[in-house]
N, C-alpha and C. Protein backbone atom coordinates (compact mmCIF):
# COMPACT_ATOMS: atom_id res chain seq x y z
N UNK A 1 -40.34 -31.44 -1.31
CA UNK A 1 -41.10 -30.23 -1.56
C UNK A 1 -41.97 -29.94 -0.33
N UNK A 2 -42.01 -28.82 0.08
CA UNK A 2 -43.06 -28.33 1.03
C UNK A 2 -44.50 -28.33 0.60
N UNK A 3 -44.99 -28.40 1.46
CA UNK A 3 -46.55 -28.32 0.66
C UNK A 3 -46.85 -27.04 1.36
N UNK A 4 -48.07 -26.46 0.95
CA UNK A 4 -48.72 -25.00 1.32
C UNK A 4 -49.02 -25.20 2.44
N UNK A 5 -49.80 -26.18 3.34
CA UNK A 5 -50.56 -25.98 4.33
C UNK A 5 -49.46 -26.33 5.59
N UNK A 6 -48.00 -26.76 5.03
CA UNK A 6 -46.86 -26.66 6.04
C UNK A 6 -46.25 -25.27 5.80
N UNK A 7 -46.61 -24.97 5.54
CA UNK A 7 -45.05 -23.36 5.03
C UNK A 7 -45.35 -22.67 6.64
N UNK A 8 -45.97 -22.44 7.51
CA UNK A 8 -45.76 -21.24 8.22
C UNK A 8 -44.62 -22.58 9.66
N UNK A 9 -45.47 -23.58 9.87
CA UNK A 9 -44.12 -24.43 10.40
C UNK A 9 -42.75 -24.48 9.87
N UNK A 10 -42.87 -24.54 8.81
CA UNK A 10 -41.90 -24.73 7.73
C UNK A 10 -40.54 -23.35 8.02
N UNK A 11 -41.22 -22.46 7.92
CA UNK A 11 -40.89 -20.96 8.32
C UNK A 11 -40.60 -20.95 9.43
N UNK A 12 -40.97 -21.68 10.86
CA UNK A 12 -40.46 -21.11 12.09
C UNK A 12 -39.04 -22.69 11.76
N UNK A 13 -39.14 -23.18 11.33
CA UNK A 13 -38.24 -24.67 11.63
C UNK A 13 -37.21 -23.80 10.91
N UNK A 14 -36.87 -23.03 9.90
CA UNK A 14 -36.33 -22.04 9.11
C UNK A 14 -35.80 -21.35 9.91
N UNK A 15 -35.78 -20.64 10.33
CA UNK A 15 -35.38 -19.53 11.91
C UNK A 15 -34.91 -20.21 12.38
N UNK A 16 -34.97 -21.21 13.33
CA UNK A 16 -34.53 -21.59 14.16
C UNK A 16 -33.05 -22.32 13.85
N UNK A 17 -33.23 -22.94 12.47
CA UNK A 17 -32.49 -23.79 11.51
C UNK A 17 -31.04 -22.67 11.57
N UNK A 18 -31.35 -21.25 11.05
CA UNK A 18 -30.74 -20.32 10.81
C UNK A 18 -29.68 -20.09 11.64
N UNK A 19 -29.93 -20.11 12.93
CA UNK A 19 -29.12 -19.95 13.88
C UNK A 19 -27.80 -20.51 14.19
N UNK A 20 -27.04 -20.07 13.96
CA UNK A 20 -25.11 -20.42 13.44
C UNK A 20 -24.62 -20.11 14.93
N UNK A 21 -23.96 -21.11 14.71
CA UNK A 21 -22.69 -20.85 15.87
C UNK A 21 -21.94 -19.84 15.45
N UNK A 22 -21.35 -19.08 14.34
CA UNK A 22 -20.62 -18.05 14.16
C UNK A 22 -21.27 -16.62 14.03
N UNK A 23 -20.78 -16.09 14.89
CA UNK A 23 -22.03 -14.70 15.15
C UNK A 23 -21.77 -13.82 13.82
N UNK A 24 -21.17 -14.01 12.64
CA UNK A 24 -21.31 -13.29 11.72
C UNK A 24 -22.68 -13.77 10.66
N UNK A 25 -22.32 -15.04 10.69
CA UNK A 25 -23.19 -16.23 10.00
C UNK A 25 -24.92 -15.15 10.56
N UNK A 26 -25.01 -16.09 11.79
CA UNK A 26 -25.99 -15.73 12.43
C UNK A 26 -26.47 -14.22 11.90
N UNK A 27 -25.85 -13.36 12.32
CA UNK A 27 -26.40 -11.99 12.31
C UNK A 27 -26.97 -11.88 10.83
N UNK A 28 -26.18 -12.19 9.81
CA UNK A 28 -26.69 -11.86 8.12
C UNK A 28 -27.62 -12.81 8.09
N UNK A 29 -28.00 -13.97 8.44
CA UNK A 29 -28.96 -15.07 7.70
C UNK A 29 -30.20 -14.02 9.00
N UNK A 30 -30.11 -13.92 10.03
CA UNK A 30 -31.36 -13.22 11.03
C UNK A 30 -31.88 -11.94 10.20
N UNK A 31 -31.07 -11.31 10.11
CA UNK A 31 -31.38 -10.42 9.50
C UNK A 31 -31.98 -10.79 8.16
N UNK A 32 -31.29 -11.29 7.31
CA UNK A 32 -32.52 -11.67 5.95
C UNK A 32 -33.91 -12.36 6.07
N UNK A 33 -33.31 -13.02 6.97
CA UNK A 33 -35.49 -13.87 7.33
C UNK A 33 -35.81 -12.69 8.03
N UNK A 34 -35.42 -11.88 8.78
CA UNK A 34 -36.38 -10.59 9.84
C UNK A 34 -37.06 -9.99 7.92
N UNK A 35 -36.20 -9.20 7.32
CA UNK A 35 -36.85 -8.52 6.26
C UNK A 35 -37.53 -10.07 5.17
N UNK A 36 -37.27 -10.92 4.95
CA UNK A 36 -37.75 -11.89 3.89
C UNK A 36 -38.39 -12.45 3.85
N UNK A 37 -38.22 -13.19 5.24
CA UNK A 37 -38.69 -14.98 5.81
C UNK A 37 -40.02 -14.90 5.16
N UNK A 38 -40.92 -14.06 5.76
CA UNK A 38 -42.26 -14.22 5.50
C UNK A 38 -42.59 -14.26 4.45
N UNK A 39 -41.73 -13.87 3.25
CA UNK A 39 -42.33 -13.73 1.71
C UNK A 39 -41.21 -14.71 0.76
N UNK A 40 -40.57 -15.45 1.05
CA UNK A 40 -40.07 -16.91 0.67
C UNK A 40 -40.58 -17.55 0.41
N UNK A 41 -40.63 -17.89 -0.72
CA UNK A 41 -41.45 -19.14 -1.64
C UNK A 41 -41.05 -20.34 -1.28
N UNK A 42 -41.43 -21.85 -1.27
CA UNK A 42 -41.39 -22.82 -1.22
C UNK A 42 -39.74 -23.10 -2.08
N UNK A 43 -40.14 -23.05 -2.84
CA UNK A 43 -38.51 -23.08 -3.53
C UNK A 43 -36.84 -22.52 -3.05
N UNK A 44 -37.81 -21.18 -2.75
CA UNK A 44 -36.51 -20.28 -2.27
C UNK A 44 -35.80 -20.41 -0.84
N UNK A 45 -36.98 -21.42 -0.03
CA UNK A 45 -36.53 -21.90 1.43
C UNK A 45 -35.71 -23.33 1.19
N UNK A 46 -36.12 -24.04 0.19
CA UNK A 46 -35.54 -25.28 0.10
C UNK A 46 -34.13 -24.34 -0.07
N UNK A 47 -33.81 -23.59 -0.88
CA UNK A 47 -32.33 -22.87 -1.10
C UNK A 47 -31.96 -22.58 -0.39
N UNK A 48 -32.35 -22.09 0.79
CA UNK A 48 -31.93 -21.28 1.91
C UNK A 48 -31.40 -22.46 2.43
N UNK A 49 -32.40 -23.48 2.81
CA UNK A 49 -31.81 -24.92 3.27
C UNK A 49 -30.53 -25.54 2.77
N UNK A 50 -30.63 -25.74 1.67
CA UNK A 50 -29.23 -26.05 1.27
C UNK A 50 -28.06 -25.67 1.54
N UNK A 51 -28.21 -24.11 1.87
CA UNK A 51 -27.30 -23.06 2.48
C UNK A 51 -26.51 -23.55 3.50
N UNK A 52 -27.75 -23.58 4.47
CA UNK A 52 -27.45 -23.74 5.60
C UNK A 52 -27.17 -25.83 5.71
N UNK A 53 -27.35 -26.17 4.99
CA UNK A 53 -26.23 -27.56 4.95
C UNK A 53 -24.83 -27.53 5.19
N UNK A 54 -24.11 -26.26 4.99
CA UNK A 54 -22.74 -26.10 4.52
C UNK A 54 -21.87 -26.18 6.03
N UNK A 55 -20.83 -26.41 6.45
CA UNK A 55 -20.24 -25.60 7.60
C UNK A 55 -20.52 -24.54 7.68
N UNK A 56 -20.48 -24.08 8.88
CA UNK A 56 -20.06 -21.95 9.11
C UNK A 56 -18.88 -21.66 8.62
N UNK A 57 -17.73 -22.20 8.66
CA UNK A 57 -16.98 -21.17 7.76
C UNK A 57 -16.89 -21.57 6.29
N UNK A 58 -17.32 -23.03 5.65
CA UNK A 58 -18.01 -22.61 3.99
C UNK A 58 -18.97 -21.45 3.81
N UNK A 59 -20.25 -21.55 5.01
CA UNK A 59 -21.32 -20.60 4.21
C UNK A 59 -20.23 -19.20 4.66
N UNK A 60 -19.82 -19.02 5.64
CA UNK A 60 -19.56 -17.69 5.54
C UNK A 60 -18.43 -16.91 4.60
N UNK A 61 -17.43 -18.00 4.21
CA UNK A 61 -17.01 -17.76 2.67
C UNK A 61 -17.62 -17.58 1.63
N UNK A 62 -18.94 -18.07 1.47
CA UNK A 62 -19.91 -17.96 0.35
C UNK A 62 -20.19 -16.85 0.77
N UNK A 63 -20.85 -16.44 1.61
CA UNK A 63 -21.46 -15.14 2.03
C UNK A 63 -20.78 -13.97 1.77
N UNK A 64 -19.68 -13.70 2.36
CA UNK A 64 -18.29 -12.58 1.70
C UNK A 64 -18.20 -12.84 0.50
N UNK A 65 -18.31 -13.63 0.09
CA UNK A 65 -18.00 -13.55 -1.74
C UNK A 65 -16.09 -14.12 -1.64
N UNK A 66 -16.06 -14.82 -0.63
CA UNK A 66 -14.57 -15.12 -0.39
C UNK A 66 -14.02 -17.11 -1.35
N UNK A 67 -15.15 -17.10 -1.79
CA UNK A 67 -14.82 -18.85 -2.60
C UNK A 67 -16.30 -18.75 -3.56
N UNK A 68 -15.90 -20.17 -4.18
CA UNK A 68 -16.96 -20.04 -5.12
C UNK A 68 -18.19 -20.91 -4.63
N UNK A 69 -19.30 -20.95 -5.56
CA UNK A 69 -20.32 -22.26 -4.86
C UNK A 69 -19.74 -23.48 -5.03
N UNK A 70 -19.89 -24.88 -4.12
CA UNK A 70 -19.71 -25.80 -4.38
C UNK A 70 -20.09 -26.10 -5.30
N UNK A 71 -19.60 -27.14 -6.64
CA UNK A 71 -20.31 -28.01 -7.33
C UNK A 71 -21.85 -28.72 -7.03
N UNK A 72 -21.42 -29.37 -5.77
CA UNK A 72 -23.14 -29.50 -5.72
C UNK A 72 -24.24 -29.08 -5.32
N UNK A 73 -23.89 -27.75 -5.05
CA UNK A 73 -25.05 -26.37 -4.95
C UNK A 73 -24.70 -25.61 -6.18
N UNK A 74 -24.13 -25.87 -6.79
CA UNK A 74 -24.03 -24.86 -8.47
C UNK A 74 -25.16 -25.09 -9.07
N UNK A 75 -26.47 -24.27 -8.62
CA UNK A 75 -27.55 -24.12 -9.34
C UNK A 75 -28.29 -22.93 -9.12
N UNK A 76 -29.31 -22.75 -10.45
CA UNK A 76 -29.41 -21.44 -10.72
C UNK A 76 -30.44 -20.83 -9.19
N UNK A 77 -31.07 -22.14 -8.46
CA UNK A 77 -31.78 -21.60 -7.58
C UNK A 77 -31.17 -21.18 -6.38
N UNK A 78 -30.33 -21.92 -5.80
CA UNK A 78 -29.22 -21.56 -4.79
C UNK A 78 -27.67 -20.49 -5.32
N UNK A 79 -27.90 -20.23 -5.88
CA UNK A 79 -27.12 -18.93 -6.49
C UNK A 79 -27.67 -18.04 -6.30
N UNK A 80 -28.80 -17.76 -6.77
CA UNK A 80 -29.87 -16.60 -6.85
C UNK A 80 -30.43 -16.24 -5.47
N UNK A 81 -30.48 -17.47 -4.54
CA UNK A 81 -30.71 -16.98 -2.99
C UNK A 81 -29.37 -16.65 -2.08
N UNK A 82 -28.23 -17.22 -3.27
CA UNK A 82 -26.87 -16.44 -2.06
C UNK A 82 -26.62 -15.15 -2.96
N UNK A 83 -26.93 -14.61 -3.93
CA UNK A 83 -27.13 -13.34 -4.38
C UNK A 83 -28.00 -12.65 -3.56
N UNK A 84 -28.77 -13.22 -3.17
CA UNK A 84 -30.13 -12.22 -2.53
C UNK A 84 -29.26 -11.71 -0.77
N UNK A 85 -29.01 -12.81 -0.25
CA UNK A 85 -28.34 -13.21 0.88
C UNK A 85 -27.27 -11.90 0.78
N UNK A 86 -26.43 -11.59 -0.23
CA UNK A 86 -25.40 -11.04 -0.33
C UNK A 86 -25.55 -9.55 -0.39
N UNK A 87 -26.94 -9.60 -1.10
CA UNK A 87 -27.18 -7.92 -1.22
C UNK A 87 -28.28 -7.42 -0.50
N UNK A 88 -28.41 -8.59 0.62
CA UNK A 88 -29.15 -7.63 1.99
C UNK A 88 -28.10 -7.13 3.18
């Protein structure tokens, strides 16, 4: 868990984290922290994190809506941030 008085480190380690070798990857996750990053809850970054655990071409199958979630990201919190992901 993050604690409060880390979140704005937390947030740039996030960005930087973001940054994909596949320039499609890249461009959609930049673009959602440019409009989001700053208003991401503690929770909703750990999701984002998880995300970005995946290969580039898993997340970017997730991202198109081209496969399903893994089993061990099948949860309601990392669903709900590749929904968000999907409809920015």
């Amino acid at each position: 868990m993050i604690a409060d008085t880390a979140l704005p480190l937390s947030r740039r380690r996030l960005r930087w984290r973001a940054r994909r070798g596949l320039l499609e990857n890249d461009w959609i996750l930049s673009r959602f922290l440019e409009r989001h990053g700053d208003q991401l809850t503690r929770e909703e970054m750990v999701s984002f994190e998880a995300l970005l655990d995946l290969s580039e071409n898993e997340l970017l199958d997730l991202l198109l809506a081209r496969s399903d979630v893994p089993a061990a990201l099948d949860v309601p919190d990392v669903r709900a941030m590749l929904d968000r992901l999907r409809a920015d």
